[in-house]
Every structure is written in C-alpha cells, then in structure tokens.
C-alpha atoms as a PDB file:
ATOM      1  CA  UNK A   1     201.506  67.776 -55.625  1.00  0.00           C
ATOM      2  CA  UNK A   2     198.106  67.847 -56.842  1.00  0.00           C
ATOM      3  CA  UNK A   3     196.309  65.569 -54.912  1.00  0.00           C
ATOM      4  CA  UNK A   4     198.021  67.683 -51.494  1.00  0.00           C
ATOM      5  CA  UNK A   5     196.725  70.977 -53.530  1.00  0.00           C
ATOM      6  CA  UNK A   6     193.166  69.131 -54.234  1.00  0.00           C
ATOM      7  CA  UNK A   7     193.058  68.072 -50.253  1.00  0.00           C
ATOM      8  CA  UNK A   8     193.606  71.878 -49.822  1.00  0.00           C
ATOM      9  CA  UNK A   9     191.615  73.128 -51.943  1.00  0.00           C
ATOM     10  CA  UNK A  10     188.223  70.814 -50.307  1.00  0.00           C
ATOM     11  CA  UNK A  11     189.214  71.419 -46.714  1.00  0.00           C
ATOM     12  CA  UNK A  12     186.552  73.558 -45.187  1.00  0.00           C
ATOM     13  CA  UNK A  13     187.938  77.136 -44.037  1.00  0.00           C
ATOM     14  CA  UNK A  14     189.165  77.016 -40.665  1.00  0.00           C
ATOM     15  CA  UNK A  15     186.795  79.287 -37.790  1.00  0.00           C
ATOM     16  CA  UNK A  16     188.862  81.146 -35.206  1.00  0.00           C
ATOM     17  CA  UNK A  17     187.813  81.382 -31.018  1.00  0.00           C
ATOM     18  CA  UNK A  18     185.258  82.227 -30.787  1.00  0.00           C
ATOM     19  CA  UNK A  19     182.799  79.667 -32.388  1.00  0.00           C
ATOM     20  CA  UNK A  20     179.359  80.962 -31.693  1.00  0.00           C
ATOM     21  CA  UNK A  21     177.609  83.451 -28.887  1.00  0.00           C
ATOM     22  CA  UNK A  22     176.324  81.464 -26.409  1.00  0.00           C
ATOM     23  CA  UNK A  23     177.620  79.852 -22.832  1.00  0.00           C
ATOM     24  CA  UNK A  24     177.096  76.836 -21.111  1.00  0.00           C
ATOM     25  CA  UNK A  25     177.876  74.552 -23.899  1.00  0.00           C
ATOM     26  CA  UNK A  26     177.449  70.671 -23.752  1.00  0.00           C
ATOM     27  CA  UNK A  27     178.630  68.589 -26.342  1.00  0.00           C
ATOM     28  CA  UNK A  28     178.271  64.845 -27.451  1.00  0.00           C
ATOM     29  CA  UNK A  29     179.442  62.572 -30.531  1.00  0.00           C
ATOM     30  CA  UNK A  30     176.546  60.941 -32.346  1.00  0.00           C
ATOM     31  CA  UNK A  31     178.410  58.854 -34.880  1.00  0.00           C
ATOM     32  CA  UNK A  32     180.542  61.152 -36.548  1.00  0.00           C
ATOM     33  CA  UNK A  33     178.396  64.208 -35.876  1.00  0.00           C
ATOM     34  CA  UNK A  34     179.496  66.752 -32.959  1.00  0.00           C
ATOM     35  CA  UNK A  35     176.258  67.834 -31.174  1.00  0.00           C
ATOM     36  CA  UNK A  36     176.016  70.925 -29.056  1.00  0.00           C
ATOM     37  CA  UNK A  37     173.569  72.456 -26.593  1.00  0.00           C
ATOM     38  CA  UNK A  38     174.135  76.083 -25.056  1.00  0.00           C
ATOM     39  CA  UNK A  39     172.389  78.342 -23.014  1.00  0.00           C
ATOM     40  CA  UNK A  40     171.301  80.492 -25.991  1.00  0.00           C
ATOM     41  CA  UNK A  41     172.460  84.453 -25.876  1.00  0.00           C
ATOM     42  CA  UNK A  42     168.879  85.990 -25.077  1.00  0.00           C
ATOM     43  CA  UNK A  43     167.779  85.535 -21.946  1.00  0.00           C
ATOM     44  CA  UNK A  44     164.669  86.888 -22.995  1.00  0.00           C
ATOM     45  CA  UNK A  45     163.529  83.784 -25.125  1.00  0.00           C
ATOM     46  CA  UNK A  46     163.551  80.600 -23.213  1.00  0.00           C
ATOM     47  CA  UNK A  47     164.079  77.965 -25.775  1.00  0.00           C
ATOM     48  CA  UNK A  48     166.933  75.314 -26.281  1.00  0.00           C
ATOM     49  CA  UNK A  49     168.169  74.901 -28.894  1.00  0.00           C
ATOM     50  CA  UNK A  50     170.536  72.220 -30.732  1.00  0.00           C
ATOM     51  CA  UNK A  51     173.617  72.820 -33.130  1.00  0.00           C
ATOM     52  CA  UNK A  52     175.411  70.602 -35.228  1.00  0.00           C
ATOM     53  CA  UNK A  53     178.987  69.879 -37.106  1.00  0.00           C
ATOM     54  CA  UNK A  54     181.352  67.191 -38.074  1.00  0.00           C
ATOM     55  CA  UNK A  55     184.453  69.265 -37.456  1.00  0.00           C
ATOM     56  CA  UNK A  56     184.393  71.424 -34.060  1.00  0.00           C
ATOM     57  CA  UNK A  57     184.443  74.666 -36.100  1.00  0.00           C
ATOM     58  CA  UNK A  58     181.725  75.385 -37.960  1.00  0.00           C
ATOM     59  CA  UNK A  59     178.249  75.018 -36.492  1.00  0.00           C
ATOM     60  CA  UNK A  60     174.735  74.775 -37.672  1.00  0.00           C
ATOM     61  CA  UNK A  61     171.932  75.970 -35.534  1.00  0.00           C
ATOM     62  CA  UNK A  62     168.776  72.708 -36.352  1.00  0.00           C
ATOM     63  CA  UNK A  63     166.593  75.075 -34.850  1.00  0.00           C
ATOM     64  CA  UNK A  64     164.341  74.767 -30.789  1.00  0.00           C
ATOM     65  CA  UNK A  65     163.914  71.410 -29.552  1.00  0.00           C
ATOM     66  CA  UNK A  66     162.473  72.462 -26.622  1.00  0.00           C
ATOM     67  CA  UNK A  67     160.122  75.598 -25.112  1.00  0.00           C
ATOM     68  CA  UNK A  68     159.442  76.642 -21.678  1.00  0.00           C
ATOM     69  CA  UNK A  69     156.387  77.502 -22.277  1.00  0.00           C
ATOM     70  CA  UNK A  70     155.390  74.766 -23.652  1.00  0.00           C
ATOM     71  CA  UNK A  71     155.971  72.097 -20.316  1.00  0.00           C
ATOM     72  CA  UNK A  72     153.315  72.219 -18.298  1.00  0.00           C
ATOM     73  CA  UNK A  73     155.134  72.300 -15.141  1.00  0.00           C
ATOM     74  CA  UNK A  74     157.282  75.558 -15.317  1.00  0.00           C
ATOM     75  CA  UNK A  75     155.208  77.669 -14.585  1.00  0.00           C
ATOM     76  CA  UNK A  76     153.240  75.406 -11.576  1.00  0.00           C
ATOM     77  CA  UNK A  77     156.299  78.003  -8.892  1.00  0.00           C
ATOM     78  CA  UNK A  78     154.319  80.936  -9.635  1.00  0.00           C
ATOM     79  CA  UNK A  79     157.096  83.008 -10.791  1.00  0.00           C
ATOM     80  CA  UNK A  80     156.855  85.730 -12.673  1.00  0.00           C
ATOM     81  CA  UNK A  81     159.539  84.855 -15.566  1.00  0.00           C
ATOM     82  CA  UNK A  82     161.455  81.596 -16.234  1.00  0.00           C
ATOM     83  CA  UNK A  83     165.205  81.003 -17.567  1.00  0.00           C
ATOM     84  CA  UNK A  84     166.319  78.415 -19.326  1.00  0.00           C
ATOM     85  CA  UNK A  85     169.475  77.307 -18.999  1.00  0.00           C
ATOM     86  CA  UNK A  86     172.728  74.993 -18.894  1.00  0.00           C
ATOM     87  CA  UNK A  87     171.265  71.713 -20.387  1.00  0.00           C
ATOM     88  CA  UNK A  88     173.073  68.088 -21.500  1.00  0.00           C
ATOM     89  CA  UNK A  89     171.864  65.424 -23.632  1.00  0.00           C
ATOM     90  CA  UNK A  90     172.629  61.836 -22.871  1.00  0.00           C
ATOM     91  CA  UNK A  91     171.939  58.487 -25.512  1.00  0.00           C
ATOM     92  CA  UNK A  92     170.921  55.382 -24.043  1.00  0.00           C
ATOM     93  CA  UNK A  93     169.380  52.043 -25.751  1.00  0.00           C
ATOM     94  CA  UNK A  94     168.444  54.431 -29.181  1.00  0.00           C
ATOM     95  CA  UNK A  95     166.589  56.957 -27.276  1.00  0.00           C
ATOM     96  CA  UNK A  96     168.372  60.373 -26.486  1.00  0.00           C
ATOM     97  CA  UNK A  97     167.399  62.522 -22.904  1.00  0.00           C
ATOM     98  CA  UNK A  98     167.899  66.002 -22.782  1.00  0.00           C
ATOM     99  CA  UNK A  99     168.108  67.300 -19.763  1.00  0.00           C
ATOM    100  CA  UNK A 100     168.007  71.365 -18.534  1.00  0.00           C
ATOM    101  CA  UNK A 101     167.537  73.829 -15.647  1.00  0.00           C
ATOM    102  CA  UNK A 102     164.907  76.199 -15.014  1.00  0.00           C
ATOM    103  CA  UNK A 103     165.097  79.415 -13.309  1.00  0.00           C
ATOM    104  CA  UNK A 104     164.724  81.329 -10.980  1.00  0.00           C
ATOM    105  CA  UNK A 105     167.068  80.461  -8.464  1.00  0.00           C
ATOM    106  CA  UNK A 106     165.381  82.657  -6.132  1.00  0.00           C
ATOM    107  CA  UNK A 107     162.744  83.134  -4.916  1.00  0.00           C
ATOM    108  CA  UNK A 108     161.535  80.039  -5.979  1.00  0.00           C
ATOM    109  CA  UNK A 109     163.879  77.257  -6.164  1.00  0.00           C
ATOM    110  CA  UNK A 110     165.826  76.086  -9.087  1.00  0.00           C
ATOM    111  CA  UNK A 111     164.533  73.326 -11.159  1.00  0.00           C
ATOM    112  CA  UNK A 112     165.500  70.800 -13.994  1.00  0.00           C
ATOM    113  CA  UNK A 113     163.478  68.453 -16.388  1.00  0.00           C
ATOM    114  CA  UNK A 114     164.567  66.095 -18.739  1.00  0.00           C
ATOM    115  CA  UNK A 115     162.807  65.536 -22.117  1.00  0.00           C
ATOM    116  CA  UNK A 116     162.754  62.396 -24.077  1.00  0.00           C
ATOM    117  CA  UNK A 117     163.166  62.037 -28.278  1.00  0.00           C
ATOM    118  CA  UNK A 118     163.989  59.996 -30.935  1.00  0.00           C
ATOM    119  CA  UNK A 119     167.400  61.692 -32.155  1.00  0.00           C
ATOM    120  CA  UNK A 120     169.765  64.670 -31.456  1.00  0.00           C
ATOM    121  CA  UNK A 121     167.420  67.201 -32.673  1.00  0.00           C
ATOM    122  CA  UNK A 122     164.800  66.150 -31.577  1.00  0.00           C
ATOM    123  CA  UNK A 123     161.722  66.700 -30.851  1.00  0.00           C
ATOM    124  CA  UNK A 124     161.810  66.229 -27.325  1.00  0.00           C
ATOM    125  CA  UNK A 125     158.776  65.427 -25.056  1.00  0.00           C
ATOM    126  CA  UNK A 126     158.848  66.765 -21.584  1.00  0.00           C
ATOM    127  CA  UNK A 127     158.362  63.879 -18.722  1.00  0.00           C
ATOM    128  CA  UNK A 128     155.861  65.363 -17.217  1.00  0.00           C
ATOM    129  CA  UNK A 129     156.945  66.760 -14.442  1.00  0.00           C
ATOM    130  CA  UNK A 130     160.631  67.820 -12.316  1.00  0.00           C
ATOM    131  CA  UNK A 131     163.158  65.649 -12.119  1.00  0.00           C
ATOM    132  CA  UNK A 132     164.811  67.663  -9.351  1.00  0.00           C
ATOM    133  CA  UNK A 133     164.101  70.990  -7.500  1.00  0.00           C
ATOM    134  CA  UNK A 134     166.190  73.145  -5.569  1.00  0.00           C
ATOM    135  CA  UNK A 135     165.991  74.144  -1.811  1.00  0.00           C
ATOM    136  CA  UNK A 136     168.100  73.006   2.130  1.00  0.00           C
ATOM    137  CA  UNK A 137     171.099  74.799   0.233  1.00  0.00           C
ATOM    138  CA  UNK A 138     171.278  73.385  -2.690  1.00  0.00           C
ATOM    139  CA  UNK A 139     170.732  74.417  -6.210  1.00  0.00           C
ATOM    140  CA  UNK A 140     169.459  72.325  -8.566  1.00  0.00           C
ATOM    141  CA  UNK A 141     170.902  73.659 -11.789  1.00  0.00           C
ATOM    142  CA  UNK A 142     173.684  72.535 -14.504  1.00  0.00           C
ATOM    143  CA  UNK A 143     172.515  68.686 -15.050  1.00  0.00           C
ATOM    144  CA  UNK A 144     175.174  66.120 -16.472  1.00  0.00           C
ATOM    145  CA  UNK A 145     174.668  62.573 -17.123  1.00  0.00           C
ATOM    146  CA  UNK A 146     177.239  60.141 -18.098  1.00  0.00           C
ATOM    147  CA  UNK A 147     176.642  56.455 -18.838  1.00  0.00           C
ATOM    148  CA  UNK A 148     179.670  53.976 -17.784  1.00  0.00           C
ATOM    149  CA  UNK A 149     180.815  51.395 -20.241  1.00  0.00           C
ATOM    150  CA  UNK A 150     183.066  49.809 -17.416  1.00  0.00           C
ATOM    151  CA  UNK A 151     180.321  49.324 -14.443  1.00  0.00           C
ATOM    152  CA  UNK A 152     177.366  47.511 -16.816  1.00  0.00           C
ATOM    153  CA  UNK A 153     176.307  50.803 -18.713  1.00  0.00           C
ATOM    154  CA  UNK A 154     175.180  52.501 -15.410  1.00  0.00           C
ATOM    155  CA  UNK A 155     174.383  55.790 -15.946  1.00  0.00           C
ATOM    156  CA  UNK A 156     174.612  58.879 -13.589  1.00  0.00           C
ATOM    157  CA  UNK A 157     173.240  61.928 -13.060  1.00  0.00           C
ATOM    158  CA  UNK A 158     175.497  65.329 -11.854  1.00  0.00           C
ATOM    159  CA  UNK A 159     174.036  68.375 -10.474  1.00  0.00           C
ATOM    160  CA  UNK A 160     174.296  71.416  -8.414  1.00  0.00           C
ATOM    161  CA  UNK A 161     176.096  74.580  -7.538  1.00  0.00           C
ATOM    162  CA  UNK A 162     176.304  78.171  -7.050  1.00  0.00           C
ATOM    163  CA  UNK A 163     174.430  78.746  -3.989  1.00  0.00           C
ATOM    164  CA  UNK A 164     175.744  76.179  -1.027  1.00  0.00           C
ATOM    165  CA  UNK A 165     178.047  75.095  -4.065  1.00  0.00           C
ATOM    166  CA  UNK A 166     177.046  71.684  -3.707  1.00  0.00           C
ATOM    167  CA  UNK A 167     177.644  68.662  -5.541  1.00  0.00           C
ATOM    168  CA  UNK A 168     174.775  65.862  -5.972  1.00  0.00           C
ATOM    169  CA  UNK A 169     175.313  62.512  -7.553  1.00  0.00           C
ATOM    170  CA  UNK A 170     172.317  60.149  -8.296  1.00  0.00           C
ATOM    171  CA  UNK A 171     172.434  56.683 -10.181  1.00  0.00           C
ATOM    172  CA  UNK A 172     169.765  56.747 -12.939  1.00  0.00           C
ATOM    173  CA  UNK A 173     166.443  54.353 -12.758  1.00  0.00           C
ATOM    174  CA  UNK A 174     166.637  52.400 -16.471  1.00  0.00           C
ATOM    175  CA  UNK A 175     163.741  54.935 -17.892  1.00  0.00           C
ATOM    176  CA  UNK A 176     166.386  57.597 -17.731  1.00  0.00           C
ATOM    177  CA  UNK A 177     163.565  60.261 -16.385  1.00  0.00           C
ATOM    178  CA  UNK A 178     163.810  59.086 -12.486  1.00  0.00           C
ATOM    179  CA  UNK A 179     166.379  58.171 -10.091  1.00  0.00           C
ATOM    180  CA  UNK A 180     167.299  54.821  -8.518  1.00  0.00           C
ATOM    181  CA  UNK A 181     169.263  56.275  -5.996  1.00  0.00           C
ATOM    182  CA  UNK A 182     171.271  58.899  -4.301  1.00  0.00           C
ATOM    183  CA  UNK A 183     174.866  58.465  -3.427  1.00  0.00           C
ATOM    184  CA  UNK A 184     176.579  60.111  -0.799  1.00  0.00           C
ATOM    185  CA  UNK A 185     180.072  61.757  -2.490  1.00  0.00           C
ATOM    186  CA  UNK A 186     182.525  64.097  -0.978  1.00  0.00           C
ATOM    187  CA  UNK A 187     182.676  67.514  -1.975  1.00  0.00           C
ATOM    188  CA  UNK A 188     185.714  68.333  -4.682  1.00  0.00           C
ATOM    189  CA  UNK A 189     187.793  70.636  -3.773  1.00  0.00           C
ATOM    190  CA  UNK A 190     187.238  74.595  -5.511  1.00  0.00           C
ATOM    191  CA  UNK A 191     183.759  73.204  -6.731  1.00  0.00           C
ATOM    192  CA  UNK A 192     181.156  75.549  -7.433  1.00  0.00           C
ATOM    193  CA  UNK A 193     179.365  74.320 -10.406  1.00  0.00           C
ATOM    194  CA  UNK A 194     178.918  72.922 -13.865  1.00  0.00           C
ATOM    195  CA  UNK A 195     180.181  69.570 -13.098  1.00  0.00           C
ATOM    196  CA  UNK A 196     181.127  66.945 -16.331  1.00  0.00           C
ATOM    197  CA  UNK A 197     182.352  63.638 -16.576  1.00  0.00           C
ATOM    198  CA  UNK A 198     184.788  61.686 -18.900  1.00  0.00           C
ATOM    199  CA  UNK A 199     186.720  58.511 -19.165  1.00  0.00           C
ATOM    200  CA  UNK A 200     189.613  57.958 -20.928  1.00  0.00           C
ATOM    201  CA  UNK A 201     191.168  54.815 -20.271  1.00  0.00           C
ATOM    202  CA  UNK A 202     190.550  53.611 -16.715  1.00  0.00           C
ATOM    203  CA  UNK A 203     190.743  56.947 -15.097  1.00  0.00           C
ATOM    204  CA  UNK A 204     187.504  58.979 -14.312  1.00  0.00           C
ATOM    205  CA  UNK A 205     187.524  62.949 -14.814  1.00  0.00           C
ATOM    206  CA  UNK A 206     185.645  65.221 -12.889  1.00  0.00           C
ATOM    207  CA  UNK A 207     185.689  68.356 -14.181  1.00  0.00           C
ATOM    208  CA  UNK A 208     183.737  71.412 -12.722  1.00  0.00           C
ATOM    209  CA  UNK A 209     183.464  76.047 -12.989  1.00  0.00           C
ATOM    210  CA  UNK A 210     184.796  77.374  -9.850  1.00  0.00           C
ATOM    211  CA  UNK A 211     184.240  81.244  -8.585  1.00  0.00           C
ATOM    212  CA  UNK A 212     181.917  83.466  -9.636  1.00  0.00           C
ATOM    213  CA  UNK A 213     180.190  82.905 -13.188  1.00  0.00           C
ATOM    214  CA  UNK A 214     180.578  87.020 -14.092  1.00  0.00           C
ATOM    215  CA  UNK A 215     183.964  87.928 -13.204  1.00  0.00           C
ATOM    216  CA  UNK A 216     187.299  87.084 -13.835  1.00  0.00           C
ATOM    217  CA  UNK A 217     187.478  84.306 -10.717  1.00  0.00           C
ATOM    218  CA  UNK A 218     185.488  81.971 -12.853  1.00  0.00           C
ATOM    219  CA  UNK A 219     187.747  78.611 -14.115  1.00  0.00           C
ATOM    220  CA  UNK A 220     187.789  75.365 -14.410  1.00  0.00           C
ATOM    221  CA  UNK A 221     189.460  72.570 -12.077  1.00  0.00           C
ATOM    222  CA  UNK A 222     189.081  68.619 -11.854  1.00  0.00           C
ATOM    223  CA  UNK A 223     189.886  65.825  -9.877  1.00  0.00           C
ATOM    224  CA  UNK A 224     190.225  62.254 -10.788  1.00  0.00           C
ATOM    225  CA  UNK A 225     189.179  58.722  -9.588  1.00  0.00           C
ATOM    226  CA  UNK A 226     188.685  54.971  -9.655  1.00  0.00           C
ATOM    227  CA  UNK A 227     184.999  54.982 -10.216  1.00  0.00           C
ATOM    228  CA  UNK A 228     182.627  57.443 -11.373  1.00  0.00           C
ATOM    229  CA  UNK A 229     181.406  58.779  -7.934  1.00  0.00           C
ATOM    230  CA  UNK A 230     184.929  59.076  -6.691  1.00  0.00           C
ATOM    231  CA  UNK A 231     187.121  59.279  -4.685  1.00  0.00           C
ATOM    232  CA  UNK A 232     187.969  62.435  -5.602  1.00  0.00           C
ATOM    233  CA  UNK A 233     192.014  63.077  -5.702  1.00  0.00           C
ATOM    234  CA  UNK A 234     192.146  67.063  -6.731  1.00  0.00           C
ATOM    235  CA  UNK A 235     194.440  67.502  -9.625  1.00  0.00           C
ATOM    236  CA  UNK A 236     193.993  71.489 -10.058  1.00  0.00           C
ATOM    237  CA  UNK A 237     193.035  74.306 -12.175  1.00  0.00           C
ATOM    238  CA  UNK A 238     192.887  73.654 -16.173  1.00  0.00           C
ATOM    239  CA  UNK A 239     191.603  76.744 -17.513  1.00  0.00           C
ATOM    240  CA  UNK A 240     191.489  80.424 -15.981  1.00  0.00           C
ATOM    241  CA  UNK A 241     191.588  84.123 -17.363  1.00  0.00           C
ATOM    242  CA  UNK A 242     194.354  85.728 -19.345  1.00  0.00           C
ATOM    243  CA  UNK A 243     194.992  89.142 -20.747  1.00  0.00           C
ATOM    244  CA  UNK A 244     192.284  88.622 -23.521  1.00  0.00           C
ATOM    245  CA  UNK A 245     189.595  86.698 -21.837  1.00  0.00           C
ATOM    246  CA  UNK A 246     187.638  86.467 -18.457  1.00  0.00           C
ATOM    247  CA  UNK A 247     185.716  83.968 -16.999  1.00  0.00           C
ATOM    248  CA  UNK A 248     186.522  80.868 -18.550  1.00  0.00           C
ATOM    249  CA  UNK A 249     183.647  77.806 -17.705  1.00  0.00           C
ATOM    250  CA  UNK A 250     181.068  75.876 -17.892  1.00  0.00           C
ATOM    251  CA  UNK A 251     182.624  73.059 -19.931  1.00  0.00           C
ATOM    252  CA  UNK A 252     182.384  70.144 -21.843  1.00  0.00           C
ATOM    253  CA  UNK A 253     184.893  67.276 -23.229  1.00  0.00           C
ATOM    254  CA  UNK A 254     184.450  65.250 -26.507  1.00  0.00           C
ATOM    255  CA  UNK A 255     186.505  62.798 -27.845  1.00  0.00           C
ATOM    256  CA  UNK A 256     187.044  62.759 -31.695  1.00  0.00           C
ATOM    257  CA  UNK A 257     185.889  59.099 -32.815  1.00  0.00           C
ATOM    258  CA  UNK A 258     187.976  59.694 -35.726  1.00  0.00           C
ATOM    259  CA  UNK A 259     191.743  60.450 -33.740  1.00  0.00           C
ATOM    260  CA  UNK A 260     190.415  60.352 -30.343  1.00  0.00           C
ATOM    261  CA  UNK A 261     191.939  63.487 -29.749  1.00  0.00           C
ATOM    262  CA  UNK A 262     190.094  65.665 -26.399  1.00  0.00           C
ATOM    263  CA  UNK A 263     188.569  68.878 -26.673  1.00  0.00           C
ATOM    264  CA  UNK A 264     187.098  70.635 -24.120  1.00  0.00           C
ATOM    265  CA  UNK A 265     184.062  73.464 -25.303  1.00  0.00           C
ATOM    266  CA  UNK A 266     183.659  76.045 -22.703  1.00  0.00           C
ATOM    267  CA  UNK A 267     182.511  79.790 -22.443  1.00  0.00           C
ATOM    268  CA  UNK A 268     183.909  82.869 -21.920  1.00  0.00           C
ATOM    269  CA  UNK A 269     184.091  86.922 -22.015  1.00  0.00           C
ATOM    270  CA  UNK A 270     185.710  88.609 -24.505  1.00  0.00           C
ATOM    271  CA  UNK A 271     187.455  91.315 -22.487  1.00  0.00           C
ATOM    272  CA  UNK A 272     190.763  92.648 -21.387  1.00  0.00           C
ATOM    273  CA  UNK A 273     189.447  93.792 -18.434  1.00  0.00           C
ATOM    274  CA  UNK A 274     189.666  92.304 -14.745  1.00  0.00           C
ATOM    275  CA  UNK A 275     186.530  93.774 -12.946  1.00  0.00           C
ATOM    276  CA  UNK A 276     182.972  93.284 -13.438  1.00  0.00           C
ATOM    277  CA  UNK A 277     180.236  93.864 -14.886  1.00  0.00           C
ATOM    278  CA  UNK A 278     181.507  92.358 -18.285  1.00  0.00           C
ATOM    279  CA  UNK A 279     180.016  93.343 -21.324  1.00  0.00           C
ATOM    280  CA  UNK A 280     178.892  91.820 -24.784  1.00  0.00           C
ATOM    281  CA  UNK A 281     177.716  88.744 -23.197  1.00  0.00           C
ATOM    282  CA  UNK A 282     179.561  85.443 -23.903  1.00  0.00           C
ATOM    283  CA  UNK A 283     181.101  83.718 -26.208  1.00  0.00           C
ATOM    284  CA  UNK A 284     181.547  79.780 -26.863  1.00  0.00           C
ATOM    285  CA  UNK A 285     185.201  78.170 -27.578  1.00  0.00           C
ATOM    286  CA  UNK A 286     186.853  74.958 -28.261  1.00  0.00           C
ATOM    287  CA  UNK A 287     190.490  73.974 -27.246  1.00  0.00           C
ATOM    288  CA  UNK A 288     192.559  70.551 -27.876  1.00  0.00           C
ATOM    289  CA  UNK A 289     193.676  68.784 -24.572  1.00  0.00           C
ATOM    290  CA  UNK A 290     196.353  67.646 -23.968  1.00  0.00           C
ATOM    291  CA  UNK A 291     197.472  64.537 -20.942  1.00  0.00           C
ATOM    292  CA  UNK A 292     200.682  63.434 -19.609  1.00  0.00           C
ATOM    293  CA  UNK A 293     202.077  60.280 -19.658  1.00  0.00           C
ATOM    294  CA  UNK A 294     200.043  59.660 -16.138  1.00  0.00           C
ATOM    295  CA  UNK A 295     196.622  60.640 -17.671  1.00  0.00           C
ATOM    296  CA  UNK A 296     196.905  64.279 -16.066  1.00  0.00           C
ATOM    297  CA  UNK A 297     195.296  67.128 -18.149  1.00  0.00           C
ATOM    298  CA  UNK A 298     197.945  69.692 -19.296  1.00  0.00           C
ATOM    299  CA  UNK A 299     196.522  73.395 -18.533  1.00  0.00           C
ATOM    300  CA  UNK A 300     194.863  74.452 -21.065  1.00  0.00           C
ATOM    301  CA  UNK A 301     195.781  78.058 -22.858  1.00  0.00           C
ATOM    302  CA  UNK A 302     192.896  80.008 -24.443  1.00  0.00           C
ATOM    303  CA  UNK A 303     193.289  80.830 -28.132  1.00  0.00           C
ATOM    304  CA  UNK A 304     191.995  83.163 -30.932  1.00  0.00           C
ATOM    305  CA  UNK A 305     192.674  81.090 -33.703  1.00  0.00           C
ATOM    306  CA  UNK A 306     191.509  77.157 -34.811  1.00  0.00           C
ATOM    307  CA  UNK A 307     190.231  74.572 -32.570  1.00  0.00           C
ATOM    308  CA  UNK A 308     192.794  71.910 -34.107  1.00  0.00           C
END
C-alpha cells in the first residue's frame, strides 16, 4: 500500500486535450525523449521551434532552431512576407534533418528547405539553398521523411497538397539534403495534404488531412501497403469533427519505445460550431490508437481529457 501510494504520489499530473497552441505537429522518439515540431501560433514570427517530453503530456518549448530570416534563400522570390510552416525532422547515421515549408503559396510558389544539426534541438544549418519549389499544380508544402528499416535504411521524402492536391514521393540521395530520385505513385484516395508514414509490423501506413484546412471538412484518412511507395489500398477516414471540435489534421504517429503503444498528435479547433471562419486559432492534441487484429486503425475519437 505504500509503495502504490509512493508511485502515486511521483507520477507527474496528468495534462488534458489540448496540449499546447500550435498546429501542424510532427513528432519523433529520440531515445526515450518525445520530440515535437509545430507550426508555431503567430504567424507573424517565422521561426521553428522544437519542444520536448518523455511522457506525451507535458511539453517543454527548447527554444528557435531555425529563422527565416536568417537562410539566405527565402527571400531570393521577392515576396513581400514569408510563412513558415508544417516542418518534420528525420535522424539518419547521428545527424538529424529538419525539414520545413516556406510561404507564400501564391504568388510565388511554395517552397521547402531542410537544415542539418547535430541533435533534436539543434542548431540547424540551412543547406544552402531549396530542396523543392512549388509550381505545374503542385504545392510544395508539408515535407515528411521516413527512413525504412526493411528496404536497407532507404529513406523517403513526402510532399505536397492543397492546391492540385498532389502527392510527390522522392527517394533520398545519402546526404539527406538532395534527391536520388522521383517515383511515380498513384494518387490516394481523399488526399489533400499533410502526408506521414509509419510501419508497424510489415504493413506500411499512409496517413494524410483531407478537405479544407479551416473548416469543419478537414480529417484524416489512410491507406495501406506492401512497400513504402505503395500500392495504395484505401482503408478510410480515422479522425473527423464532432460536437466539440472542428477540423481535425495535420498528423503525426509515434510509437512509445517503452509499450509500443501508437499515438497519433494532430491539430484542431476548439469550437462547437460547423461553419467557418473559426476562431482562437488551433490547438495541438494527442490520442492512443488503436488496430485490429488485421493491422487496421480503429477510428479514432477526440478527447478532452489524458493522452493515455
């Protein structure tokens, strides 16, 4: 009875839905440390920044690892302002890539970079230049790279969306800052953008934000496959709006190293109603996930309360 009360008594206070302002968070295990990146809430300061934790519910904030203004080549479009959004880190051979988008989408066409440092939080060097732009209909934006233990530690590169809501798939050259190649991939069904892929087992998940990312449209589907550029087979929608919140996307999945128990971190409004404009901006969540017996992801129900 008093080592249960002691175990009680240590365990850090559990943080209800939502977790932090924010959207477009991607997450990643380093060792036993949980390591986010969001779009940060103010559009108005173009930094990214990284956040830490060890238990999915309360985050630290380790402060910019990156500045707009800072790389050279943002401003080489002439626009007038620059976002900076929807990034993702990836770790390969002790050296950690972070990778993010650069707006405007129009006129000028989308952009992302990818930056180069020694750990999670940095600091990152910019690689001197774009890694992809934008234009012929589609939008370079929401970058995800996910290296393969199966296929020889290939790693591969995810982006695109919104406007022509198309989906681009690249393998990765071994300096992780250029690509070898682009492969051709069918479109998945209801994709629009913010695509992410995980493995668990031998099945491949591709999970991706369709509708519209302001209204109440916006949700998440995936598909699954053999390999990690498809086939796709469409499996349906995981995560959509409810009475309490709107908008539901722009996702990640992390496995616990501990239990490896799934959680997907994703963003949403904080609003009752249906029609746009939303207000308050949005907020970041995490949910446990749940698979059948046939590796099929159980929908997925928003909460208020803990993320496990």
């Amino acid at each position: 009875m008093r080592l249960y009360l002691a175990l009680i008594l240590l365990a850090p206070p559990l943080a209800a839905n939502p977790v932090m302002d924010g959207a477009d968070p991607h997450a990643s295990v380093v060792g036993k440390t949980y390591w986010l990146y969001p779009t940060e809430a103010s559009s108005r300061d173009p930094v990214f920044a990284a956040y830490r934790s060890t238990d999915l519910r309360s985050w630290k904030r380790e402060g910019v690892i990156l500045e707009l203004d800072k790389v050279p080549w943002v401003k080489a479009d002439g626009a007038p302002w620059h976002g900076a959004w929807a990034p993702a880190l990836a770790e390969k051979k002790g050296k950690f890539y972070f990778y993010y988008s650069v707006g405007p989408q129009n006129p000028t066409p989308s952009r992302i970079g990818v930056a180069v440092g020694k750990s999670p939080s940095g600091p990152f060097t910019d690689s001197g230049k774009p890694l992809l732009t934008g234009g012929d209909g589609f939008e370079a934006i929401d970058p995800m790279v996910f290296t393969d233990p199966s296929f020889g530690g290939k790693s591969w590169f995810y982006a695109g969306g919104s406007a022509g809501a198309k989906l681009r798939v690249f393998e990765m050259a071994d300096d992780m800052v250029s690509f070898k190649r682009e492969v051709n991939v069918e479109q998945p069904q209801h994709f629009t953008e913010g695509a992410f892929m995980h493995l668990r087992g031998k099945i491949y998940y591709l999970s991706y934000s369709d509708g519209k990312w302001n209204d109440s449209s916006y949700s998440v589907h995936y598909a699954t496959a053999p390999s990690p550029t498809g086939p796709w087979s469409y499996r349906g929608k995981i995560l959509g709006s409810d009475d309490k919140h709107q908008g539901p996307g722009h996702h990640s999945f992390v496995e616990n190293p501990a239990t490896k128990e799934w959680f997907i971190i994703y963003h949403r409004w904080e609003t009752t109603r249906k029609d746009p404009p939303f207000r308050g901006g949005r907020k970041i969540a995490v949910e446990k996930v749940e698979y059948d017996n046939k590796g099929l992801i159980q929908p997925i129900k928003m909460t208020d309360g803990r993320a496990r």
